[in-house]
PDB file of N, CA and C in Angstrom:
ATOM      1  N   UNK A   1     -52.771 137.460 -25.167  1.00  0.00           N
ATOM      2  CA  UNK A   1     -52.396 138.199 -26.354  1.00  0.00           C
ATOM      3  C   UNK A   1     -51.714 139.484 -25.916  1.00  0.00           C
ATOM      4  N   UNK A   2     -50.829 139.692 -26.849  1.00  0.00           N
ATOM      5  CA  UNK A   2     -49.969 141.048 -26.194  1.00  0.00           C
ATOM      6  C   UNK A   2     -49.850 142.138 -27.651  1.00  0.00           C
ATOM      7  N   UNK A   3     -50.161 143.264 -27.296  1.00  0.00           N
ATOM      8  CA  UNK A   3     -49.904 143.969 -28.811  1.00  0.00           C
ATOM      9  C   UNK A   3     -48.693 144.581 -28.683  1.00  0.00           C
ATOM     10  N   UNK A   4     -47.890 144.889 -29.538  1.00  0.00           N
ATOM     11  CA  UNK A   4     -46.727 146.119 -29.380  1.00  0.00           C
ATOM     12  C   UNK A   4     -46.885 146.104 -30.769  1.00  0.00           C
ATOM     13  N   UNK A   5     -45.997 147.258 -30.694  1.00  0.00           N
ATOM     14  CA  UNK A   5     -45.751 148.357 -32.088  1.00  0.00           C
ATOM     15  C   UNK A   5     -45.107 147.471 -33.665  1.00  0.00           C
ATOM     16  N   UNK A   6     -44.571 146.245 -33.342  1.00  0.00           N
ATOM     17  CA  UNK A   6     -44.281 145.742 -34.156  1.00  0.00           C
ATOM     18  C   UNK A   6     -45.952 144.729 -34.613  1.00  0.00           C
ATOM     19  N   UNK A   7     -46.413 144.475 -33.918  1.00  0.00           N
ATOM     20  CA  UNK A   7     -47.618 143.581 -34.158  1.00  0.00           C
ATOM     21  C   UNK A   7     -48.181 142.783 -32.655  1.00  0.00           C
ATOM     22  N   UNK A   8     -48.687 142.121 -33.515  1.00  0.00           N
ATOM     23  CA  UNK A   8     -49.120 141.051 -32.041  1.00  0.00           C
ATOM     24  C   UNK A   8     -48.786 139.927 -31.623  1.00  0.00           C
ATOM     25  N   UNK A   9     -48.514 139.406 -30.211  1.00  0.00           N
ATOM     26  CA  UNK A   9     -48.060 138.464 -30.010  1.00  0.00           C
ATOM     27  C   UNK A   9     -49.608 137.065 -29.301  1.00  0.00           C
ATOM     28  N   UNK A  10     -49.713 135.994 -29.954  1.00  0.00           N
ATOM     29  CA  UNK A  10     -51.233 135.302 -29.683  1.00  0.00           C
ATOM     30  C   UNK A  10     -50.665 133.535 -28.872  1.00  0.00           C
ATOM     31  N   UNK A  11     -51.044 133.855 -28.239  1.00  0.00           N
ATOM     32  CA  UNK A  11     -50.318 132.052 -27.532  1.00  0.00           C
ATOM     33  C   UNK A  11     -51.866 131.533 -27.351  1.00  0.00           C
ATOM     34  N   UNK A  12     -52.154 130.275 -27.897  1.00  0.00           N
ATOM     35  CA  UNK A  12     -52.875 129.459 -27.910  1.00  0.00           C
ATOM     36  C   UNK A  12     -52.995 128.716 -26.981  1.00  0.00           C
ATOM     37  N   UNK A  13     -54.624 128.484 -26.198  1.00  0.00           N
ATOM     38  CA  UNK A  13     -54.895 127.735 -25.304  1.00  0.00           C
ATOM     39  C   UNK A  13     -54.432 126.272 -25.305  1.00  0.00           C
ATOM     40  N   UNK A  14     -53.854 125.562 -26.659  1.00  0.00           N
ATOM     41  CA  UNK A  14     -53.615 124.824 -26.461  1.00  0.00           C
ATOM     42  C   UNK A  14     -52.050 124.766 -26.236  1.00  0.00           C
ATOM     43  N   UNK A  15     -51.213 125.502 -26.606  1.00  0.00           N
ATOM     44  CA  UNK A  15     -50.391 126.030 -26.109  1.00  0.00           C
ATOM     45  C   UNK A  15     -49.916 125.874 -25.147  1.00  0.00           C
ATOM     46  N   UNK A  16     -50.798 126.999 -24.266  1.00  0.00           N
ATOM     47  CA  UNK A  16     -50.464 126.909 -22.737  1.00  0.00           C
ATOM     48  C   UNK A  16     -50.668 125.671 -21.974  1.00  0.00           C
ATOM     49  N   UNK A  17     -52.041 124.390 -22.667  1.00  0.00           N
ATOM     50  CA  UNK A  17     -52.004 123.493 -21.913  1.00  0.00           C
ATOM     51  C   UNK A  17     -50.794 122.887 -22.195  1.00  0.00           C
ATOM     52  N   UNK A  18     -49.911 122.684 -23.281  1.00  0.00           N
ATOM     53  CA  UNK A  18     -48.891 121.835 -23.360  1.00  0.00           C
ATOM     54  C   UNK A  18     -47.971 122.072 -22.157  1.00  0.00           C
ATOM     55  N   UNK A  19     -47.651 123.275 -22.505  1.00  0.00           N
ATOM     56  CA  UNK A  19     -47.041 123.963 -21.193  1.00  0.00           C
ATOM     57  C   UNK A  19     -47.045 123.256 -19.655  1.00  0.00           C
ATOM     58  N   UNK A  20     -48.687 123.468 -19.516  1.00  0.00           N
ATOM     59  CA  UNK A  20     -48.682 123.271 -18.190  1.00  0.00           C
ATOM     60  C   UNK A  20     -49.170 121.809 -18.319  1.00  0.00           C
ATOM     61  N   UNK A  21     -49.454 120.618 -18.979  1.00  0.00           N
ATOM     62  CA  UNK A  21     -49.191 119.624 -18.684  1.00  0.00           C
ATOM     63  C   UNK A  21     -47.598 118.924 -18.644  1.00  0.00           C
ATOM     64  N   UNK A  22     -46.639 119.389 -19.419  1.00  0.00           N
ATOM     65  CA  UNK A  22     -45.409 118.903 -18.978  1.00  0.00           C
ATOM     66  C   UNK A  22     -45.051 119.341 -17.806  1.00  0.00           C
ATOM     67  N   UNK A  23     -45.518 120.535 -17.282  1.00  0.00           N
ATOM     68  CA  UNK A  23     -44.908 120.963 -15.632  1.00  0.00           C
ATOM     69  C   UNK A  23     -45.472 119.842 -14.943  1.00  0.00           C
ATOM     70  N   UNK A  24     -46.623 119.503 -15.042  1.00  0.00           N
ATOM     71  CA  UNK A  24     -47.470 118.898 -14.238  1.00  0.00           C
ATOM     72  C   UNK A  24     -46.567 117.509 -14.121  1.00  0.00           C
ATOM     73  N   UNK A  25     -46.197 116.803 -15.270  1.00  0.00           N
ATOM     74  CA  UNK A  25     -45.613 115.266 -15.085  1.00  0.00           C
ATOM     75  C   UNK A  25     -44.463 115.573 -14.514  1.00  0.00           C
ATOM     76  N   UNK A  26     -43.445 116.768 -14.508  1.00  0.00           N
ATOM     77  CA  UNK A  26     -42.389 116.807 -14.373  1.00  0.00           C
ATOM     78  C   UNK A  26     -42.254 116.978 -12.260  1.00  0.00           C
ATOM     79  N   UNK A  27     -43.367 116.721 -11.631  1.00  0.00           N
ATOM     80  CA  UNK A  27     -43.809 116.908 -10.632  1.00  0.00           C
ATOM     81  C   UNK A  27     -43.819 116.124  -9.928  1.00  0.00           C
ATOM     82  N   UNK A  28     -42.987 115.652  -8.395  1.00  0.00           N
ATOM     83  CA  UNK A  28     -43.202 114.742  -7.456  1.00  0.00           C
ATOM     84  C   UNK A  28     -44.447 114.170  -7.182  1.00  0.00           C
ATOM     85  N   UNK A  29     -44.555 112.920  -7.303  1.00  0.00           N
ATOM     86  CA  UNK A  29     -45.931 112.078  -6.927  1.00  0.00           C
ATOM     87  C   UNK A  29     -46.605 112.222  -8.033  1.00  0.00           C
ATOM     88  N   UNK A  30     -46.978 112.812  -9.267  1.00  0.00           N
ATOM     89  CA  UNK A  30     -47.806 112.869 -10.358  1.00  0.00           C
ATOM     90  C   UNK A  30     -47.586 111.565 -10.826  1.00  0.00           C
ATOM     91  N   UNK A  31     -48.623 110.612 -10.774  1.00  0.00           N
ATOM     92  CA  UNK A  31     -48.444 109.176 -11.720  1.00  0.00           C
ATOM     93  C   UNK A  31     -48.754 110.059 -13.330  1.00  0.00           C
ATOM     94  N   UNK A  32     -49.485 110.890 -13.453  1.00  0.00           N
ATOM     95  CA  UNK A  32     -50.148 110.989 -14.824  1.00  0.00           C
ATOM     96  C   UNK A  32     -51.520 112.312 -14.568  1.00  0.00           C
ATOM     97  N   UNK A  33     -51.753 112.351 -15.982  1.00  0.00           N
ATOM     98  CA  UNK A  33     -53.093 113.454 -16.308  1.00  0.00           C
ATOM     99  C   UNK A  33     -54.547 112.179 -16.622  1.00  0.00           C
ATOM    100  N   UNK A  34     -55.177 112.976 -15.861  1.00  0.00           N
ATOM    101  CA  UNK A  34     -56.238 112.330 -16.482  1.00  0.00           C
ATOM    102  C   UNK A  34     -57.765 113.017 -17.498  1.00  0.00           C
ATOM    103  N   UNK A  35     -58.069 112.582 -17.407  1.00  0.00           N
ATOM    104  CA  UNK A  35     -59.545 113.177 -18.457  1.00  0.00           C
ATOM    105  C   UNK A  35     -60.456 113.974 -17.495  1.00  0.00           C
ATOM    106  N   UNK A  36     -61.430 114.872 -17.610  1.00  0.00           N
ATOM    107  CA  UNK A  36     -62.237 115.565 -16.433  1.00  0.00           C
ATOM    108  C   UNK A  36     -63.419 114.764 -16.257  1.00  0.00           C
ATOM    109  N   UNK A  37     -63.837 114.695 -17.985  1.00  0.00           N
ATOM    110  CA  UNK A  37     -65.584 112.911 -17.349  1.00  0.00           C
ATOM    111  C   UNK A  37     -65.464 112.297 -16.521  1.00  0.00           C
ATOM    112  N   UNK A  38     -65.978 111.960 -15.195  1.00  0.00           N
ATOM    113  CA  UNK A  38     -65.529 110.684 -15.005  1.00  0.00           C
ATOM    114  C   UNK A  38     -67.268 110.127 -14.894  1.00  0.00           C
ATOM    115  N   UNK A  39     -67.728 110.035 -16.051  1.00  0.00           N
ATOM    116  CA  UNK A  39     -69.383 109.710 -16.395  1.00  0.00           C
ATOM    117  C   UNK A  39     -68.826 108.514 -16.036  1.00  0.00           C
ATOM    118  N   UNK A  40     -68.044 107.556 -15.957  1.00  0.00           N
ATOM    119  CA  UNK A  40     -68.200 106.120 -16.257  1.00  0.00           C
ATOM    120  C   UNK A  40     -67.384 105.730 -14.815  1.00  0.00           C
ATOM    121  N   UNK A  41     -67.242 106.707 -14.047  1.00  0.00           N
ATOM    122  CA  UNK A  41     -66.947 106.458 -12.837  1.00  0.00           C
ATOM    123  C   UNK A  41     -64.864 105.677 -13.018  1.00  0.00           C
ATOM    124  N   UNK A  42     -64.527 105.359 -14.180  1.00  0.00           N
ATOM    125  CA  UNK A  42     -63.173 104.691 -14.222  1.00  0.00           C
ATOM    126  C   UNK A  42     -62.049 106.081 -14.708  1.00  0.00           C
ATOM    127  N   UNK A  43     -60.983 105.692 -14.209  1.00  0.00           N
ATOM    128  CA  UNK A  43     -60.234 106.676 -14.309  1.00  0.00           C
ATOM    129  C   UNK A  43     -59.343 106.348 -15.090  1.00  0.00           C
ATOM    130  N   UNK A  44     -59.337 106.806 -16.344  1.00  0.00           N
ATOM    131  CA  UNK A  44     -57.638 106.004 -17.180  1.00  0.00           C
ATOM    132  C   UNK A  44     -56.818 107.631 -17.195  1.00  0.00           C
ATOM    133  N   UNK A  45     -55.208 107.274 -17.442  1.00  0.00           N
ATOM    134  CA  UNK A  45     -54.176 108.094 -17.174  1.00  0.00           C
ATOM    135  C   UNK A  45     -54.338 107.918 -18.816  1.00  0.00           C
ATOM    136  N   UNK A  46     -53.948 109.269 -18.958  1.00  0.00           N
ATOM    137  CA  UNK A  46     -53.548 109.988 -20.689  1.00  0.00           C
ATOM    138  C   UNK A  46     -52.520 109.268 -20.948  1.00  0.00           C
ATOM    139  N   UNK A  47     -52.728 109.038 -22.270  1.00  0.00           N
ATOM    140  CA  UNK A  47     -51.301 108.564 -23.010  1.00  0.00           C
ATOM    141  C   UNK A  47     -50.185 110.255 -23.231  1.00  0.00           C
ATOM    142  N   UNK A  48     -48.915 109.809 -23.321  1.00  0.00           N
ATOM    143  CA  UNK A  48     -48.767 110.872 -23.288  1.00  0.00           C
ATOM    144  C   UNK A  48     -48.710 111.907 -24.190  1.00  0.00           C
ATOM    145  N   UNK A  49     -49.570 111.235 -26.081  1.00  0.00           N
ATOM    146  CA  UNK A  49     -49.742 112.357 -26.576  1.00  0.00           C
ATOM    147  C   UNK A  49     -51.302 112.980 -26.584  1.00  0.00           C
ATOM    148  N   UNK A  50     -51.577 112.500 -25.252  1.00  0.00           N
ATOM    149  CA  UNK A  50     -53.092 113.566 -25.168  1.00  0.00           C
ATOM    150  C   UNK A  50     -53.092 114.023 -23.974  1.00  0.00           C
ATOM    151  N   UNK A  51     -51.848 114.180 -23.069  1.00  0.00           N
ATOM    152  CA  UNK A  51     -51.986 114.861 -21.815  1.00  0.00           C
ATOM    153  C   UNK A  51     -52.746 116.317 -22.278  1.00  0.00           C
ATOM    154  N   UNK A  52     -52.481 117.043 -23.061  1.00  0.00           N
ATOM    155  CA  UNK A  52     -53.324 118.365 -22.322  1.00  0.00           C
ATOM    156  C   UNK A  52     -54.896 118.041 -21.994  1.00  0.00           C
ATOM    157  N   UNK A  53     -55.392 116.961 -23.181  1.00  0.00           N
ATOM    158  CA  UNK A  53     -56.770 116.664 -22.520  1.00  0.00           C
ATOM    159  C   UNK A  53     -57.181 116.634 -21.079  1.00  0.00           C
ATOM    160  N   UNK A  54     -55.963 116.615 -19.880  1.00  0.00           N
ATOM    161  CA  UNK A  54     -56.042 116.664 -18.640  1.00  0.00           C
ATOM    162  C   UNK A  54     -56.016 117.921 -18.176  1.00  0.00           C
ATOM    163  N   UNK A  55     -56.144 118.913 -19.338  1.00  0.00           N
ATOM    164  CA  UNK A  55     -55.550 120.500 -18.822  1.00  0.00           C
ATOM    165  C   UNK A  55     -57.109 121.181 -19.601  1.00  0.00           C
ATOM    166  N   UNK A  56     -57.654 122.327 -18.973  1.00  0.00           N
ATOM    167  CA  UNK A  56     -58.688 123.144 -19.736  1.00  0.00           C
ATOM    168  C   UNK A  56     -57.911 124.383 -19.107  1.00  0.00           C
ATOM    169  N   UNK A  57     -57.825 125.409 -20.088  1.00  0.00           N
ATOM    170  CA  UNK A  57     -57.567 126.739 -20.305  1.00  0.00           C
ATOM    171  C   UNK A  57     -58.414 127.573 -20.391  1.00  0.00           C
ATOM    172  N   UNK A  58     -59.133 128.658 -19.126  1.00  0.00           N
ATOM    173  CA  UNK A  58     -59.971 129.656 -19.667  1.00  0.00           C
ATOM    174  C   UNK A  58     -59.223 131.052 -19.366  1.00  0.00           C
ATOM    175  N   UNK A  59     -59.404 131.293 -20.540  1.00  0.00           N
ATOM    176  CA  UNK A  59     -59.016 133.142 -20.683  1.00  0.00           C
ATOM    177  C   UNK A  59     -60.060 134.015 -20.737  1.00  0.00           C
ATOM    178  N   UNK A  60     -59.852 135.005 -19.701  1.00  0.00           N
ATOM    179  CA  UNK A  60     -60.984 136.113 -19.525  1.00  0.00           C
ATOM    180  C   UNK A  60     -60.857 137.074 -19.371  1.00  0.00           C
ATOM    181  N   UNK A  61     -60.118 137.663 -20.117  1.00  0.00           N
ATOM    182  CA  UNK A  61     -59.873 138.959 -20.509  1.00  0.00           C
ATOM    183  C   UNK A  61     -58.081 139.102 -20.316  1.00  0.00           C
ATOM    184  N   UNK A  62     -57.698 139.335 -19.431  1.00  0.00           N
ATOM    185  CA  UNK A  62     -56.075 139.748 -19.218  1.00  0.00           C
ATOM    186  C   UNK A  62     -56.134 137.868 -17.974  1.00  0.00           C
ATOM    187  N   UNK A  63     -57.060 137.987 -17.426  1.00  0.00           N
ATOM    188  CA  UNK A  63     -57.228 136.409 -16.554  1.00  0.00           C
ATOM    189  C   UNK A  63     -56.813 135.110 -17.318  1.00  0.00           C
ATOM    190  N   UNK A  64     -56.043 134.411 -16.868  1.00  0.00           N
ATOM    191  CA  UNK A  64     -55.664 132.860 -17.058  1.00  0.00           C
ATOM    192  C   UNK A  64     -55.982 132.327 -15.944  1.00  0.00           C
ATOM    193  N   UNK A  65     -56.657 131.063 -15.884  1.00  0.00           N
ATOM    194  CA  UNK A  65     -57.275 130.293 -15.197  1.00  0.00           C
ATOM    195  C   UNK A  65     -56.998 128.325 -16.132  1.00  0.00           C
ATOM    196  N   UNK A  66     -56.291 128.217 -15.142  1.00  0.00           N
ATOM    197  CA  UNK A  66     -55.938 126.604 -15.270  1.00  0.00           C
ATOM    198  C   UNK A  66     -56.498 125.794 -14.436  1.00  0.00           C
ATOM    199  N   UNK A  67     -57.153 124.868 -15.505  1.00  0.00           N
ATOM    200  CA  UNK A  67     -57.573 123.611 -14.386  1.00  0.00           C
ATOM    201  C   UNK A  67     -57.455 122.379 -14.641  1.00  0.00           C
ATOM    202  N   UNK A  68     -56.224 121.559 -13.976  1.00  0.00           N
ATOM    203  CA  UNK A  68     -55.751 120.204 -13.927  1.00  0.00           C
ATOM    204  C   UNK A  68     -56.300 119.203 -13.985  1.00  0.00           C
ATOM    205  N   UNK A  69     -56.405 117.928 -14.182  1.00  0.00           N
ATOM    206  CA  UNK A  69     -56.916 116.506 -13.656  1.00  0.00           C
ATOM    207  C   UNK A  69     -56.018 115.835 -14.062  1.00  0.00           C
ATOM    208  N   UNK A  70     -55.319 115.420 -12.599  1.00  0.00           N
ATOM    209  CA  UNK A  70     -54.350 114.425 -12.576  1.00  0.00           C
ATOM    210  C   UNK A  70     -54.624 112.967 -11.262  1.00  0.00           C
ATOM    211  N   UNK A  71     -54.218 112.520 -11.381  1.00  0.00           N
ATOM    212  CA  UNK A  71     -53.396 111.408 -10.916  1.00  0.00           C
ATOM    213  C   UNK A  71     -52.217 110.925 -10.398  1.00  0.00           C
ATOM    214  N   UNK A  72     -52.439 110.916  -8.720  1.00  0.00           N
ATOM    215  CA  UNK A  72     -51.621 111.086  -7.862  1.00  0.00           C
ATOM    216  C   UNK A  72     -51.306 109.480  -7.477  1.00  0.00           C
ATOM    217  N   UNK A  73     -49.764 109.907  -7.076  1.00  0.00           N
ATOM    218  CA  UNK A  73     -49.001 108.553  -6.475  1.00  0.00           C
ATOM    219  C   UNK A  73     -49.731 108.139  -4.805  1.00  0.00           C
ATOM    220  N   UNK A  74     -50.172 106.839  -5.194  1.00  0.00           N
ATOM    221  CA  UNK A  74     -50.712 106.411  -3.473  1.00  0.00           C
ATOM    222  C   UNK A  74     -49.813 106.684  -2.359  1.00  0.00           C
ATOM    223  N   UNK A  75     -49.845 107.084  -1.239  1.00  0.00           N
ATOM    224  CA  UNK A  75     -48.979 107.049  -0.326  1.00  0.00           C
ATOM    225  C   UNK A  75     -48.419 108.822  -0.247  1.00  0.00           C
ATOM    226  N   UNK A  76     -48.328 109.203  -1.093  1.00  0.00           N
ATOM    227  CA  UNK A  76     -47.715 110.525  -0.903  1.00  0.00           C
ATOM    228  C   UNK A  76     -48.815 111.637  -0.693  1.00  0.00           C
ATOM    229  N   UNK A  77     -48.613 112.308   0.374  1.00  0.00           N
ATOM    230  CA  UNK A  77     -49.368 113.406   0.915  1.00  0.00           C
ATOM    231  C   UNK A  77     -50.093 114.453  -0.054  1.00  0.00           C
ATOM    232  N   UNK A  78     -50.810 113.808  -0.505  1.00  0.00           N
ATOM    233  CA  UNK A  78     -51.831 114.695  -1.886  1.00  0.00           C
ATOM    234  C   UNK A  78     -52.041 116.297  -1.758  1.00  0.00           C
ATOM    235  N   UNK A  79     -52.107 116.819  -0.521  1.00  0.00           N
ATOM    236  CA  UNK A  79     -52.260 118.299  -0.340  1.00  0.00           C
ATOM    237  C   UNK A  79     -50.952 118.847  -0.799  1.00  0.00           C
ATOM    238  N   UNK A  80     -49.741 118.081  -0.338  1.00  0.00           N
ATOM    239  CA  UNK A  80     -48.486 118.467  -0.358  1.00  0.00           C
ATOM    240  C   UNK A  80     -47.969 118.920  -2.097  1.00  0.00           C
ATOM    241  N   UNK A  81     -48.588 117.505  -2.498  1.00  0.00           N
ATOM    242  CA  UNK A  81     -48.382 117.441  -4.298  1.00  0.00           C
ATOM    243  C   UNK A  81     -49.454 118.369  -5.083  1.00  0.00           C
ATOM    244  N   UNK A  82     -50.267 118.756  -4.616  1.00  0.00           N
ATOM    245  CA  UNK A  82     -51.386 119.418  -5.306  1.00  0.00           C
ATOM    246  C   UNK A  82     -50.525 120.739  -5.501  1.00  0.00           C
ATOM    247  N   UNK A  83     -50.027 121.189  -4.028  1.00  0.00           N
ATOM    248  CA  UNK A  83     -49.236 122.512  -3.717  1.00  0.00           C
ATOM    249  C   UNK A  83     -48.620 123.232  -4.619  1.00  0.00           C
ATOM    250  N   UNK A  84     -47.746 121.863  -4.847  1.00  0.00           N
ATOM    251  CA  UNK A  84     -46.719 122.069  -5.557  1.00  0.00           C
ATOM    252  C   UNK A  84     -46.691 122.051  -7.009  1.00  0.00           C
ATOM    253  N   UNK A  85     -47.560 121.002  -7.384  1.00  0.00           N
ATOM    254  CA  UNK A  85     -48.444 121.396  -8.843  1.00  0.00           C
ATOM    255  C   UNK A  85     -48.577 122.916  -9.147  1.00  0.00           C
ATOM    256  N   UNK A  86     -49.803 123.543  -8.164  1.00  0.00           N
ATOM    257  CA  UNK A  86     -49.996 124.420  -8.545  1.00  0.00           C
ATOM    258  C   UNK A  86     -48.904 125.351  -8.314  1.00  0.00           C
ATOM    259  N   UNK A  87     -47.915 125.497  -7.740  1.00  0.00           N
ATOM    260  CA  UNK A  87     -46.955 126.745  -7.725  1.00  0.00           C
ATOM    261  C   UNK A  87     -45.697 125.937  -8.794  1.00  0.00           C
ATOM    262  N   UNK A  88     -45.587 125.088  -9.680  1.00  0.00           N
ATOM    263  CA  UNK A  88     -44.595 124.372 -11.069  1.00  0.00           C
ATOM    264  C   UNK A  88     -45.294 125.927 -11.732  1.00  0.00           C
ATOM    265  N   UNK A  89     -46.652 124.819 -11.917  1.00  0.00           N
ATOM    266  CA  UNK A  89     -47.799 125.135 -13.052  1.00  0.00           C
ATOM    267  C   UNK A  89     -47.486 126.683 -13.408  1.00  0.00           C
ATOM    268  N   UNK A  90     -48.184 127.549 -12.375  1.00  0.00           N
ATOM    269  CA  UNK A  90     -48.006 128.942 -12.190  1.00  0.00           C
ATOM    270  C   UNK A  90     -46.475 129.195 -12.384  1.00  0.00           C
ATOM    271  N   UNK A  91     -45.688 128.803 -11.970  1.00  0.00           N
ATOM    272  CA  UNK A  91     -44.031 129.652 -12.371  1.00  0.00           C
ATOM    273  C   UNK A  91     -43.840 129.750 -13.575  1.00  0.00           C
ATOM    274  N   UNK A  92     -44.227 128.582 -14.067  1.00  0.00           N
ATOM    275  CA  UNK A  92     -43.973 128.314 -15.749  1.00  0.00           C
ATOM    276  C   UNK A  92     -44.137 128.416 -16.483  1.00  0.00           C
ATOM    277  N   UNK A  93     -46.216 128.703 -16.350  1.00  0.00           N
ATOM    278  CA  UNK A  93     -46.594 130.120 -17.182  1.00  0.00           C
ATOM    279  C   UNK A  93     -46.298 131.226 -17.403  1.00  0.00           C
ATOM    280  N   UNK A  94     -46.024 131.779 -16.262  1.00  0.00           N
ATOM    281  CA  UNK A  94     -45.651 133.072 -16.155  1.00  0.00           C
ATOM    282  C   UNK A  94     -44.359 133.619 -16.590  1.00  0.00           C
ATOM    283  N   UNK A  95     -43.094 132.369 -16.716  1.00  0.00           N
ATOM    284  CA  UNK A  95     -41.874 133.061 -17.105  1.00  0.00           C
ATOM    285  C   UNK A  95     -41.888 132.840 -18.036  1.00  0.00           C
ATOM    286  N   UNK A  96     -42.753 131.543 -19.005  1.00  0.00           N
ATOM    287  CA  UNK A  96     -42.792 131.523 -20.606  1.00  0.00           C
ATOM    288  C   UNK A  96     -43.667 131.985 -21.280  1.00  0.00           C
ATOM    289  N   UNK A  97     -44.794 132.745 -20.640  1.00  0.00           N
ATOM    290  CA  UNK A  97     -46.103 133.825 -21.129  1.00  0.00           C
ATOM    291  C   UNK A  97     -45.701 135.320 -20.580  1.00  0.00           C
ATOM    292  N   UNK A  98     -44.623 135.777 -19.476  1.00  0.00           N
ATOM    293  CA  UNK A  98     -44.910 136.813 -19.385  1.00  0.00           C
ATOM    294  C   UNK A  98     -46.408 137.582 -18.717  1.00  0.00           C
ATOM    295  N   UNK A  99     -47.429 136.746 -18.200  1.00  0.00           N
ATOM    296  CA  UNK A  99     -48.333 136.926 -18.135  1.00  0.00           C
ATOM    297  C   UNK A  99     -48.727 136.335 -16.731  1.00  0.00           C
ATOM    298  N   UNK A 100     -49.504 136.805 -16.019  1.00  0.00           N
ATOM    299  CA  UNK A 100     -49.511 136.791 -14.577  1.00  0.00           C
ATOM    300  C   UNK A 100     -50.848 135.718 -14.486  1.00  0.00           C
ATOM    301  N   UNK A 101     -50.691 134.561 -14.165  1.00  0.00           N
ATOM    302  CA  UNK A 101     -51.392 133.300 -13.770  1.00  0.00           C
ATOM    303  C   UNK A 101     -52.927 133.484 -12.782  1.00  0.00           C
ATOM    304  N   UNK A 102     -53.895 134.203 -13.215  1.00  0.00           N
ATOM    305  CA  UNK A 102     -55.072 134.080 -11.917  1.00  0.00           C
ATOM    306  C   UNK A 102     -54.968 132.927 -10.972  1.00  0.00           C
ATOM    307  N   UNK A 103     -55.240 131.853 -11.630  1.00  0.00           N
ATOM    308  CA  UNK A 103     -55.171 130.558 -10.915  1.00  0.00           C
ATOM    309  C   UNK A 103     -55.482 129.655 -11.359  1.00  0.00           C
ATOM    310  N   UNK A 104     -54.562 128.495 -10.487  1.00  0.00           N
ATOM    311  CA  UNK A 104     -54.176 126.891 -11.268  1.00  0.00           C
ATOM    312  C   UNK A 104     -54.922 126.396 -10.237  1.00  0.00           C
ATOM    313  N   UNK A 105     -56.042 125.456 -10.555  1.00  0.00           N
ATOM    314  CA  UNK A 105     -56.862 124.975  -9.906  1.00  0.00           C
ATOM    315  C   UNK A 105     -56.438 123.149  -9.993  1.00  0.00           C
ATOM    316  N   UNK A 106     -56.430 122.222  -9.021  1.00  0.00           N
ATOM    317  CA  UNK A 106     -56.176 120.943  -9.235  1.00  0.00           C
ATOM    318  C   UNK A 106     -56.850 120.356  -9.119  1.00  0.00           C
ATOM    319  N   UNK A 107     -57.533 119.304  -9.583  1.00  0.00           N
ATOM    320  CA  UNK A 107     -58.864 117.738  -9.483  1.00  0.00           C
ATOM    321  C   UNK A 107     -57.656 116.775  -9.257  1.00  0.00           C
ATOM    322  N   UNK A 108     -58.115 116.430  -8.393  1.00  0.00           N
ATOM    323  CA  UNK A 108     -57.541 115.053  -7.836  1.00  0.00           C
ATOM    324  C   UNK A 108     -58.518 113.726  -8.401  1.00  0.00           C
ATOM    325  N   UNK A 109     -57.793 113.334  -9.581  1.00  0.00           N
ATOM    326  CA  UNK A 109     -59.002 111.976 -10.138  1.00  0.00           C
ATOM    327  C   UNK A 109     -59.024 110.985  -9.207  1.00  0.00           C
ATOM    328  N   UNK A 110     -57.146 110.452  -8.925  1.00  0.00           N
ATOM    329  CA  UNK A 110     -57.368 109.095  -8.629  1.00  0.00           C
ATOM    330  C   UNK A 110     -56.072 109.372  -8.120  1.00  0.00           C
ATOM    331  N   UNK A 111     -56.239 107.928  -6.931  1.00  0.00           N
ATOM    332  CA  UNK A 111     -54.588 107.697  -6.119  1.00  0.00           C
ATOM    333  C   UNK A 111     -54.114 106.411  -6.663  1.00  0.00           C
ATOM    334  N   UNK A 112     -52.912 106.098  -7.761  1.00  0.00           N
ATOM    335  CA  UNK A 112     -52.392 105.108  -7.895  1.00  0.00           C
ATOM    336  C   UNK A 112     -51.181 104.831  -7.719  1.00  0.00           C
ATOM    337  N   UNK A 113     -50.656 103.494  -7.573  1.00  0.00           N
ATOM    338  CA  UNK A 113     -49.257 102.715  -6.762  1.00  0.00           C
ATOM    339  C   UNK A 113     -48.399 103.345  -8.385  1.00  0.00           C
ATOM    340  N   UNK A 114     -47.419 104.225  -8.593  1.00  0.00           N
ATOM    341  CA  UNK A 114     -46.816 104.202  -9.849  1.00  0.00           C
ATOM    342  C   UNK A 114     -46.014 103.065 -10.520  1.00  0.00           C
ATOM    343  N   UNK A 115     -45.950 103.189 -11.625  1.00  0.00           N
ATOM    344  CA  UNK A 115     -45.505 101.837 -12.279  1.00  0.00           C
ATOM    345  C   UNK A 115     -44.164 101.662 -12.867  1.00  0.00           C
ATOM    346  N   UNK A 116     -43.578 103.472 -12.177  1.00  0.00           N
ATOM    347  CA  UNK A 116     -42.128 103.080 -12.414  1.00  0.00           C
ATOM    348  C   UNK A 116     -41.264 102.945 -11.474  1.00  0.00           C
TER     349      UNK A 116
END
C-alpha cells in the first residue's frame, strides 16, 4: 500500500500472485504451478485459471514475501531454474509494484517430461 497526497494506492495479494504466477510460466523449464498440499502425496499441475493457487503472498509490514510451488521440466538443472524463477519473479514485482521484493522463495513439487 502506498499513500500520497492524492489518496491511496492498495494492490491485492491476489494481485501480486497473478503477477508472479505468469512470470513464473513465462520461465525456462517451468512445466506448470502446482498446489502446496501434497497430503495425498500426488502432484497435479494448475489449470491455468487457478495458477495463483501455486503462489501464497505474505505482507508484513513494508515486507513482501513470495512463495512458489511449481513444477519443473525433467532433465533441466532445477537449481539453475529455481534461480531464475526467483530473480523473473522479483524483477517483476518490483517494476510493476514499485516496491522492493524481501523474498521469492521456490518449492520444487515435482520433475515432469513437458508435454509440449
Amino acid at each position: 500500500m502506498e499513500q500520497s497526497r492524492l489518496g491511496k494506492i492498495e494492490v491485492t495479494p491476489t494481485a501480486i500472485a497473478s503477477l508472479a504466477s505468469q512470470s513464473v510460466l513465462e520461465c525456462y523449464g517451468v512445466v506448470g504451478m502446482a498446489v502446496k498440499d501434497l497430503a495425498s502425496g500426488i502432484v497435479q499441475i494448475l489449470q491455468p485459471s487457478s495458477h495463483r493457487r501455486g503462489v501464497e503472498v505474505h505482507i508484513d509490514g513494508s515486507d513482501i514475501v513470495i512463495d512458489l510451488y511449481v513444477v519443473i521440466e525433467y532433465g533441466t538443472r532445477v537449481a539453475v531454474v529455481a534461480r531464475n524463477i526467483q530473480s523473473v519473479v522479483k524483477y517483476t514485482l518490483e517494476k510493476a509494484l514499485g516496491v522492493p521484493v524481501a523474498a521469492v522463495n521456490v518449492h520444487v513439487q515435482d520433475l515432469r517430461v513437458s508435454t509440449e
